[in-house]
Protein backbone atom coordinates (compact mmCIF):
# COMPACT_ATOMS: atom_id res chain seq x y z
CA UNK A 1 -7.25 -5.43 -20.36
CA UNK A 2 -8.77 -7.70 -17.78
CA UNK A 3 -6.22 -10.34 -18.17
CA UNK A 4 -3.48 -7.14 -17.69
CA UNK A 5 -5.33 -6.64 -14.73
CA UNK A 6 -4.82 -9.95 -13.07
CA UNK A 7 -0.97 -10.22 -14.18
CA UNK A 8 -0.65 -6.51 -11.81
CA UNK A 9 -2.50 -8.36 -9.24
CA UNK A 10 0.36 -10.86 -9.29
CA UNK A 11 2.94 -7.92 -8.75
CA UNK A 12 0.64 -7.15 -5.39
CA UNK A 13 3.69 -7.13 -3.06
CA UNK A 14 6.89 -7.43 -4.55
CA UNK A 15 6.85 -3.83 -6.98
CA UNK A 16 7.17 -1.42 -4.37
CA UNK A 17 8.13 1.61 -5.04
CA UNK A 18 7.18 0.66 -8.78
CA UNK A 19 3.35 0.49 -9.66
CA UNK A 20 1.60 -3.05 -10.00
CA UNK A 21 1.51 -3.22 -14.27
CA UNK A 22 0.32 -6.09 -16.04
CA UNK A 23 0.53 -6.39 -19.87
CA UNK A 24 -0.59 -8.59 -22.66
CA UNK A 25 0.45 -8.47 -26.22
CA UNK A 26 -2.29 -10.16 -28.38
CA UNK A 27 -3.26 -10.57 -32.16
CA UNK A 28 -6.74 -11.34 -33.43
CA UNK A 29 -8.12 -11.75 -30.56
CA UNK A 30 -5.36 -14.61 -29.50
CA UNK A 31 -2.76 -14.08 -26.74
CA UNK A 32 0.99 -13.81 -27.61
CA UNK A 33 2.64 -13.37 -24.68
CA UNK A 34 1.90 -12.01 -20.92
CA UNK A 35 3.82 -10.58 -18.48
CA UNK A 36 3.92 -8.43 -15.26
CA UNK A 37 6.37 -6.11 -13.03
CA UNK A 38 8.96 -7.80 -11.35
CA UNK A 39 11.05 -6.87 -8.52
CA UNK A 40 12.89 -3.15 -8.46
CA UNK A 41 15.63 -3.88 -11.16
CA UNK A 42 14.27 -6.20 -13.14
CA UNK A 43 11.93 -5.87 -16.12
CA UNK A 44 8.60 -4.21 -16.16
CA UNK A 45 5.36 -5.98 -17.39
CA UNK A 46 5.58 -4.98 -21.28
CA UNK A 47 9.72 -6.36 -21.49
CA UNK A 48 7.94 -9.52 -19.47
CA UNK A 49 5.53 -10.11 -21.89
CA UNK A 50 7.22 -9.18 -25.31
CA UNK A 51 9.91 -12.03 -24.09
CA UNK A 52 7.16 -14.38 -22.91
CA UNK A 53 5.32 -14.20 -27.06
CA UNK A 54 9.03 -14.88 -28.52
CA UNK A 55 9.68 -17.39 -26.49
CA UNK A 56 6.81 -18.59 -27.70
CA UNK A 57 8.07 -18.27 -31.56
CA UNK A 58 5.80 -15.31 -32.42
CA UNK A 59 6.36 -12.47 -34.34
CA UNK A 60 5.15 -9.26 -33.05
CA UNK A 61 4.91 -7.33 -36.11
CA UNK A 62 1.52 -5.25 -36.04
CA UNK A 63 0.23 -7.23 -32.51
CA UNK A 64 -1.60 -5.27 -29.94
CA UNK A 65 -0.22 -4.79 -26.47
CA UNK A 66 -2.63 -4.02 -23.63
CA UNK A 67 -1.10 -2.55 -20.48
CA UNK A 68 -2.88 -1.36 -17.42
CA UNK A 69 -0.63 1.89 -16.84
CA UNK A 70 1.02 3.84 -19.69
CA UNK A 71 4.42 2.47 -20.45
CA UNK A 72 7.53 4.38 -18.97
CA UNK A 73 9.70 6.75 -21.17
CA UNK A 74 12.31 7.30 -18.69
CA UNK A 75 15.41 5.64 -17.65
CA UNK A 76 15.50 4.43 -14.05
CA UNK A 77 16.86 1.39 -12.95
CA UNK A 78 15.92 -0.47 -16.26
CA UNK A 79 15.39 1.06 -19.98
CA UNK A 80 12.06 2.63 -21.00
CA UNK A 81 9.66 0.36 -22.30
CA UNK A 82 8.33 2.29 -24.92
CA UNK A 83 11.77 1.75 -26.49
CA UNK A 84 11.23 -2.19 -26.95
CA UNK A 85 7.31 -1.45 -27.56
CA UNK A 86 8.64 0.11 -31.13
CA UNK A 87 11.18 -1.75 -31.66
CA UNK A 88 9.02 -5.07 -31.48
CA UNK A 89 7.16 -3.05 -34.54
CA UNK A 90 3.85 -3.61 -32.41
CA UNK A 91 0.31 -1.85 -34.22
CA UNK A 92 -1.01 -0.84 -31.08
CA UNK A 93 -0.43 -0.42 -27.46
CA UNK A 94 -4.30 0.16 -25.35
CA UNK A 95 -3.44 1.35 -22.18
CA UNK A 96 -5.92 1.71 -18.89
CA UNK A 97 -4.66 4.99 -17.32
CA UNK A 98 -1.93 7.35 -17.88
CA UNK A 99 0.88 7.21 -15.64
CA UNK A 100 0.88 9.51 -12.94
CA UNK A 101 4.22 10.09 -12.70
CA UNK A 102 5.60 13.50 -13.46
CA UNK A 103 9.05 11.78 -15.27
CA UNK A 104 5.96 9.79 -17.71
CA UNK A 105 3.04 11.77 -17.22
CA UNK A 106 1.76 11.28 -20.98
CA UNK A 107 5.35 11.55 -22.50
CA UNK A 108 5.41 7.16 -22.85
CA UNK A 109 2.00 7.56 -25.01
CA UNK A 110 3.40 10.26 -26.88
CA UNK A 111 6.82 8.38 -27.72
CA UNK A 112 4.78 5.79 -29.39
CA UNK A 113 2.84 7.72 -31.05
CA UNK A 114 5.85 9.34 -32.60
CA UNK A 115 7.19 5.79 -32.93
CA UNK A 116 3.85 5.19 -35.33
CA UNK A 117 2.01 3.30 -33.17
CA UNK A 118 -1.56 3.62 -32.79
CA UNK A 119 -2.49 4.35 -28.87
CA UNK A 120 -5.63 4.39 -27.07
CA UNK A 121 -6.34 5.15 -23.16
CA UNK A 122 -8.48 4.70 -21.09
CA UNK A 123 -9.62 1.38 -20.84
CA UNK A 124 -10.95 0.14 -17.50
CA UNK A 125 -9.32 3.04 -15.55
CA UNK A 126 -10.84 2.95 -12.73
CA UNK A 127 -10.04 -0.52 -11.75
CA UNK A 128 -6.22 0.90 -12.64
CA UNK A 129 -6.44 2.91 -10.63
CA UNK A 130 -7.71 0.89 -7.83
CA UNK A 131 -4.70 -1.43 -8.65
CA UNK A 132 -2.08 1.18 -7.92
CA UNK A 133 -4.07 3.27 -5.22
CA UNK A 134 -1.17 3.97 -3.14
CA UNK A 135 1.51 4.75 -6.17
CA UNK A 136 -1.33 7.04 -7.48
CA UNK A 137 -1.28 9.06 -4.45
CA UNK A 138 2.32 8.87 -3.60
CA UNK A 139 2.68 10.76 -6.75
CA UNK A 140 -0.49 13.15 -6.49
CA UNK A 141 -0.06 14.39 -3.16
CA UNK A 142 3.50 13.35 -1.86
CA UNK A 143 2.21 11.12 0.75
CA UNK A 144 1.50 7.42 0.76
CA UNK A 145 -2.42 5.61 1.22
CA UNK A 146 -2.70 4.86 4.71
CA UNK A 147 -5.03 1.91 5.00
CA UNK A 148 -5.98 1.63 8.93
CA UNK A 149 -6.73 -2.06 10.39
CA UNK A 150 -9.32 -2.76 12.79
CA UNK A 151 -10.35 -6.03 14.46
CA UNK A 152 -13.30 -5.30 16.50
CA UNK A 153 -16.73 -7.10 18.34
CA UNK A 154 -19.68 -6.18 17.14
CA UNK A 155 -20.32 -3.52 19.72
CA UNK A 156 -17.01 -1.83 18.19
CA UNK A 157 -14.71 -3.21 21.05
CA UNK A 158 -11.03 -3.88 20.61
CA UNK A 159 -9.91 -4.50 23.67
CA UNK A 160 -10.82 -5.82 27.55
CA UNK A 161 -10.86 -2.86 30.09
CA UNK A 162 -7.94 -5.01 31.25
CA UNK A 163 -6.29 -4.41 27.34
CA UNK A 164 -6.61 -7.92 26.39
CA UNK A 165 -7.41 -8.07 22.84
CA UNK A 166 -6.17 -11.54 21.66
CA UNK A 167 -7.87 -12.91 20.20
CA UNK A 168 -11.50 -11.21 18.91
CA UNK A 169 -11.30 -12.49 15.37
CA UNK A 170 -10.30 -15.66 14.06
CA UNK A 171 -7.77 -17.44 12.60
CA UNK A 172 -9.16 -16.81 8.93
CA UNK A 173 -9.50 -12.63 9.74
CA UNK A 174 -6.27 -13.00 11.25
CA UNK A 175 -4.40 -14.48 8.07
CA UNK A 176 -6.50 -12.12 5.91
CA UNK A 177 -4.92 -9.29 7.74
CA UNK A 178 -1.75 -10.45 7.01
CA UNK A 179 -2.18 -10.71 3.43
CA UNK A 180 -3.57 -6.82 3.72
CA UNK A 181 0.16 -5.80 5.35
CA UNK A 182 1.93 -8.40 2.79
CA UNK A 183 0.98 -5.78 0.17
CA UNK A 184 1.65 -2.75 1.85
CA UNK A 185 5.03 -0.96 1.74
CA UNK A 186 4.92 -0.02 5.71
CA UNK A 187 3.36 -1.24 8.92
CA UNK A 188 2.86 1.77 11.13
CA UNK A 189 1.98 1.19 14.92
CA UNK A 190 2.37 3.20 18.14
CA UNK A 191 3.95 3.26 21.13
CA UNK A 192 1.05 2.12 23.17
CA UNK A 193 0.68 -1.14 21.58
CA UNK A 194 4.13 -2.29 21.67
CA UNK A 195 3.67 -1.94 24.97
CA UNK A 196 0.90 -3.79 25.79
CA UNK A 197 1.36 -6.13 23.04
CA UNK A 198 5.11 -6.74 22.16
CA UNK A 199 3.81 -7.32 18.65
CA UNK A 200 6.64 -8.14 15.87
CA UNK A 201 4.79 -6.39 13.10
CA UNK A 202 5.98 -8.50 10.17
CA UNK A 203 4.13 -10.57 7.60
CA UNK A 204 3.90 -14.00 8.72
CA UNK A 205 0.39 -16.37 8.52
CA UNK A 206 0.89 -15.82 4.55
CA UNK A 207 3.89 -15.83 2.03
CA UNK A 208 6.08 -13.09 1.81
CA UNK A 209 8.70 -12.00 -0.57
CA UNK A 210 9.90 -9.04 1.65
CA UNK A 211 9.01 -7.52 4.70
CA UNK A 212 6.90 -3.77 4.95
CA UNK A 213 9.04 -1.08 6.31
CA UNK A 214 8.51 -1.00 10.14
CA UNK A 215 7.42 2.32 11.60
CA UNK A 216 6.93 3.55 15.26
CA UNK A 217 5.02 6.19 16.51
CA UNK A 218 7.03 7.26 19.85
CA UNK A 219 7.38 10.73 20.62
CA UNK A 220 9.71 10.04 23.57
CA UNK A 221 11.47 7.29 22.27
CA UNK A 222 9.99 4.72 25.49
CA UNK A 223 9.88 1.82 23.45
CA UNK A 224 12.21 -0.77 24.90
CA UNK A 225 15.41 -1.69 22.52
CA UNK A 226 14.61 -5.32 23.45
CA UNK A 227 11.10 -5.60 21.96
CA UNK A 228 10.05 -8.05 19.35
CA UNK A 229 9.59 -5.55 16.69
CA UNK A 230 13.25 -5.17 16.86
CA UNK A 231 13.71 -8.61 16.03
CA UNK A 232 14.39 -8.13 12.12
CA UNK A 233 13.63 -6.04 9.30
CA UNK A 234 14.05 -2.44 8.87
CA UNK A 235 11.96 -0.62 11.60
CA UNK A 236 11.87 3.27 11.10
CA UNK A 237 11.54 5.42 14.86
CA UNK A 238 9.11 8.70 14.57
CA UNK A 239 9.77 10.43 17.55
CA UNK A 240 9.56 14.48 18.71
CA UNK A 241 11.77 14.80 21.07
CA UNK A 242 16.29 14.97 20.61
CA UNK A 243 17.43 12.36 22.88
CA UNK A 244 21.04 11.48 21.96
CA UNK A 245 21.32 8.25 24.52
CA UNK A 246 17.99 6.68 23.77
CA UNK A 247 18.24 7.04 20.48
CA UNK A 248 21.84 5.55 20.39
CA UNK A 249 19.99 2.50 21.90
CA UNK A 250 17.66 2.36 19.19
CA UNK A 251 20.16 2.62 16.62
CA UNK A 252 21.95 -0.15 17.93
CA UNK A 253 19.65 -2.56 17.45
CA UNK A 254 19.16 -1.60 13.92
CA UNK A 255 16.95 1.01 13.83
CA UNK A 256 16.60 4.71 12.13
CA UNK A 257 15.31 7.44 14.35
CA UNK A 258 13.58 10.75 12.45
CA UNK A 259 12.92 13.54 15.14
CA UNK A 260 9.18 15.13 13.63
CA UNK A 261 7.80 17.79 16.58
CA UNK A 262 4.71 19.18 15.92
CA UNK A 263 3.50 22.05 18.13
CA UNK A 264 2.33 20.30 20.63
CA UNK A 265 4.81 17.92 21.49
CA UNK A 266 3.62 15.31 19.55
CA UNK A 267 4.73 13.65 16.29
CA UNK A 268 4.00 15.44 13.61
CA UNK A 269 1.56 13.08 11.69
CA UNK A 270 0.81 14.17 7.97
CA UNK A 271 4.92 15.34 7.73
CA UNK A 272 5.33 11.99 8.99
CA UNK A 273 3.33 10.31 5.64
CA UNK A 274 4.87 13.34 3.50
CA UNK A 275 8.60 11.80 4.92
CA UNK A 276 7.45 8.26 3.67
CA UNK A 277 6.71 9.57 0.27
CA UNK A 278 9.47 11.02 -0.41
CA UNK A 279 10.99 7.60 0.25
CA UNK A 280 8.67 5.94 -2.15
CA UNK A 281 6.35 4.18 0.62
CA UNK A 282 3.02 3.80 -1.64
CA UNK A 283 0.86 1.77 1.09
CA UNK A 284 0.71 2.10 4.64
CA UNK A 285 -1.04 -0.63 6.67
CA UNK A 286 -1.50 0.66 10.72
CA UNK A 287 -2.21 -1.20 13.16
CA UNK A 288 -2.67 0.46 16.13
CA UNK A 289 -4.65 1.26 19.17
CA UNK A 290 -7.25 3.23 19.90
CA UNK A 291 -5.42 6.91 20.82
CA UNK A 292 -2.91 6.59 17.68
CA UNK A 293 -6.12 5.65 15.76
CA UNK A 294 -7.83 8.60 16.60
CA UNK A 295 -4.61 10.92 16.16
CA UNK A 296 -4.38 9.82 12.98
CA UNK A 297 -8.47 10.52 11.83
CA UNK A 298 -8.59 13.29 13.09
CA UNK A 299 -5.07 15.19 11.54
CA UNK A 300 -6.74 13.98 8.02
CA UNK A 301 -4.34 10.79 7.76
CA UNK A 302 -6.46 7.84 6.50
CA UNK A 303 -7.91 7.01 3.66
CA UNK A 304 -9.54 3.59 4.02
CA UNK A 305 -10.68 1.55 7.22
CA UNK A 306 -10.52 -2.20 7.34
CA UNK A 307 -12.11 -3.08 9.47
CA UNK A 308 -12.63 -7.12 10.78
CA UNK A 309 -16.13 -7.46 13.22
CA UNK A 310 -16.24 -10.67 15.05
CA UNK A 311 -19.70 -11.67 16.12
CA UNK A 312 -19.59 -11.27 19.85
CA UNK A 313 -20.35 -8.40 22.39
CA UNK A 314 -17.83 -7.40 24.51
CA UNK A 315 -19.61 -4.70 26.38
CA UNK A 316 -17.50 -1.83 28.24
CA UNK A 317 -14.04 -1.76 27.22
CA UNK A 318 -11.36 0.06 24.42
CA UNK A 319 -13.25 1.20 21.68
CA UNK A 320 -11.90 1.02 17.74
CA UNK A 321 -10.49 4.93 18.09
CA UNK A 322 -10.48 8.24 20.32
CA UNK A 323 -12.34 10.94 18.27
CA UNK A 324 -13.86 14.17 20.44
CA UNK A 325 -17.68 13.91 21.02
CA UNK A 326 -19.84 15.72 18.85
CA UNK A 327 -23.24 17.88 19.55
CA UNK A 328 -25.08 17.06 16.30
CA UNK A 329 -24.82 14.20 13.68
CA UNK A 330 -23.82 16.27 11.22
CA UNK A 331 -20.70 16.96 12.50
CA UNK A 332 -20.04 12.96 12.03
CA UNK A 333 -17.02 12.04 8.88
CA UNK A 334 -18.84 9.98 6.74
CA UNK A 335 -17.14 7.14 4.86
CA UNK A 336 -18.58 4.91 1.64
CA UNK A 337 -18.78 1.01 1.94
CA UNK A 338 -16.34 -0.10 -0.51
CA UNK A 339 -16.97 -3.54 0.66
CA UNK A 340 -18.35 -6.01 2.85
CA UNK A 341 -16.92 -9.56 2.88
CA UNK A 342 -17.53 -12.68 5.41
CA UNK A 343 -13.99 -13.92 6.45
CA UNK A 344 -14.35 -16.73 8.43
CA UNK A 345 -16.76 -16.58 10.98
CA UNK A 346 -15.97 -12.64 10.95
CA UNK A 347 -17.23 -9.85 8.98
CA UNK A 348 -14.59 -7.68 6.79
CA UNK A 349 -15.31 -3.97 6.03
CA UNK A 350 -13.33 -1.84 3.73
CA UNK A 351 -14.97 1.86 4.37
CA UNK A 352 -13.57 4.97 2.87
CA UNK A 353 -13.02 8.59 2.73
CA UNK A 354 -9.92 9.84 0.34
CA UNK A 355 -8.89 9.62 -2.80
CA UNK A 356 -11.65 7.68 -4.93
């Protein structure tokens, strides 16, 4: 189940809106064939790997397959798996975690078990879980895992009074922050940052298969059709105000504008995350300054901080987020250390409050 675990690991960024699933089908303790999710359309881990053992000239007759999320039983853009798991007359099928899923939701285990194959769940679930964090809550509570990057000095500053703010971390933090948006589905940033920063928001200091959804915080559509973050890719406009003219302008240049008022003239935040569900955004990777940041803490939108510390002091300037000042500590949101990791000369924190 390990192994399975790795092969998801290779489906980091190209699965979306499909969970990360890696499977191998073994016998005696010897590995027949391995496999993982491919790109939307094409097969899932447990076709992958029954095609990978024949082509290897074994017969699967009473082999074990161990998957790391419970094999689909529904059609969607390929057949269900289960199908080919009892046709290929398998013995057993392990798998780490039921799918989450209301279309599988226990109904792939129960196929096979009606197919006469022995099934067991449960292996290593929580590190299946980790694997598909974002699918698991896109289908648990509508709304993707928004993972919110921070590059910081050590006395929590992420900007110069002035707004300067490249660069604090290094090269290494910098690529390593690339590979964190490579995986997600969506790069959320606001208004303020594009422009001060004229950032293009796409993957580049690391391969990339396909670029995250782009999406802008920017209640009265300001942003400039000319800026960079125009410049390819889909970008996705979150605004709160109905401006037919700037809009127009935005749409031009290739982008989609969603109108989401909250009460207070504001976008509306959490319907915003509920809106990229229901388009089957799993991971959301923001980057963004330190007012967005602290909208989005304080309406209940992240999960996870990541946050990069480089080891300087920067002394009186932008701090990581706005949050309101409280009277006693223990009003404070506590997060969990997840983990702590030297990257490059800088420090990487993963903190977080959520799901797990």
């Amino acid at each position: 189940m390990r192994r399975a675990l790795e092969l998801a690991a290779r489906a980091m960024n190209h699965a979306t809106p499909n969970p990360r699933v890696g499977c191998v089908v073994a016998r005696d303790g010897r590995i027949l064939g391995e496999g993982f999710t491919q790109p939307p359309g094409f097969n899932h881990a447990e076709v992958e790997a029954l095609l990978d053992a024949r082509r290897n000239g074994h017969d699967l007759h009473g082999a074990t397959a161990y998957v790391s999320l419970e094999p689909c039983s529904h059609f969607g853009r390929t057949p269900p798996c289960v199908t080919a798991l009892i046709e290929a007359r398998l013995a057993r099928v392990v798998a780490a975690i039921e799918d989450p899923n209301p279309q599988v939701a226990g109904r792939g285990l129960e196929a096979l078990r009606t197919g006469g194959i022995d099934v067991r769940c449960g292996l290593l679930a929580a590190e299946a879980t980790e694997m598909n964090i974002g699918f698991f809550s896109r289908m648990s509570r509508g709304r993707p895992w928004l993972r919110m990057k921070i590059a910081a000095s050590l006395d929590g500053r992420t900007a110069l009074y002035t707004g300067s703010s490249q660069w604090i971390t290094s090269e290494a933090a910098r690529a390593d922050g690339h590979a964190w948006r490579a995986r997600a589905c969506a790069i959320l940033t606001g208004i303020g940052t594009v422009v001060a920063d004229d950032p293009r928001m796409n993957v580049r200091l690391v391969p990339a298969t396909r670029q995250p959804l782009k999406v802008l915080i920017d209640s009265r559509l300001d942003v400039d059709a000319r800026a960079k973050l125009f410049d390819g890719g889909e970008v996705l406009v979150a605004c709160a105000v109905e401006d037919a003219t700037r809009a127009a302008r935005l749409r031009e240049v290739g982008a989609e504008v969603i109108v989401l008022p909250n009460d207070r003239g504001k976008v509306d935040l959490p319907a915003l995350l509920k809106e990229l569900g229901r388009r089957g955004i799993n991971e959301v990777h923001a980057e963004a300054g330190f007012k967005l940041n602290g909208s989005l803490v304080r309406e209940g939108c992240v999960d996870e901080l990541l946050v990069y510390l480089a080891p300087m002091l920067i002394g009186d300037a932008t701090g990581m987020m706005n949050l309101p000042a409280l009277s006693d500590l223990a009003q404070a949101q506590r997060l969990q250390f997840r983990e702590v990791t030297q990257v490059g000369e800088d420090v990487r924190i993963l903190a977080r409050w959520g799901l797990g």
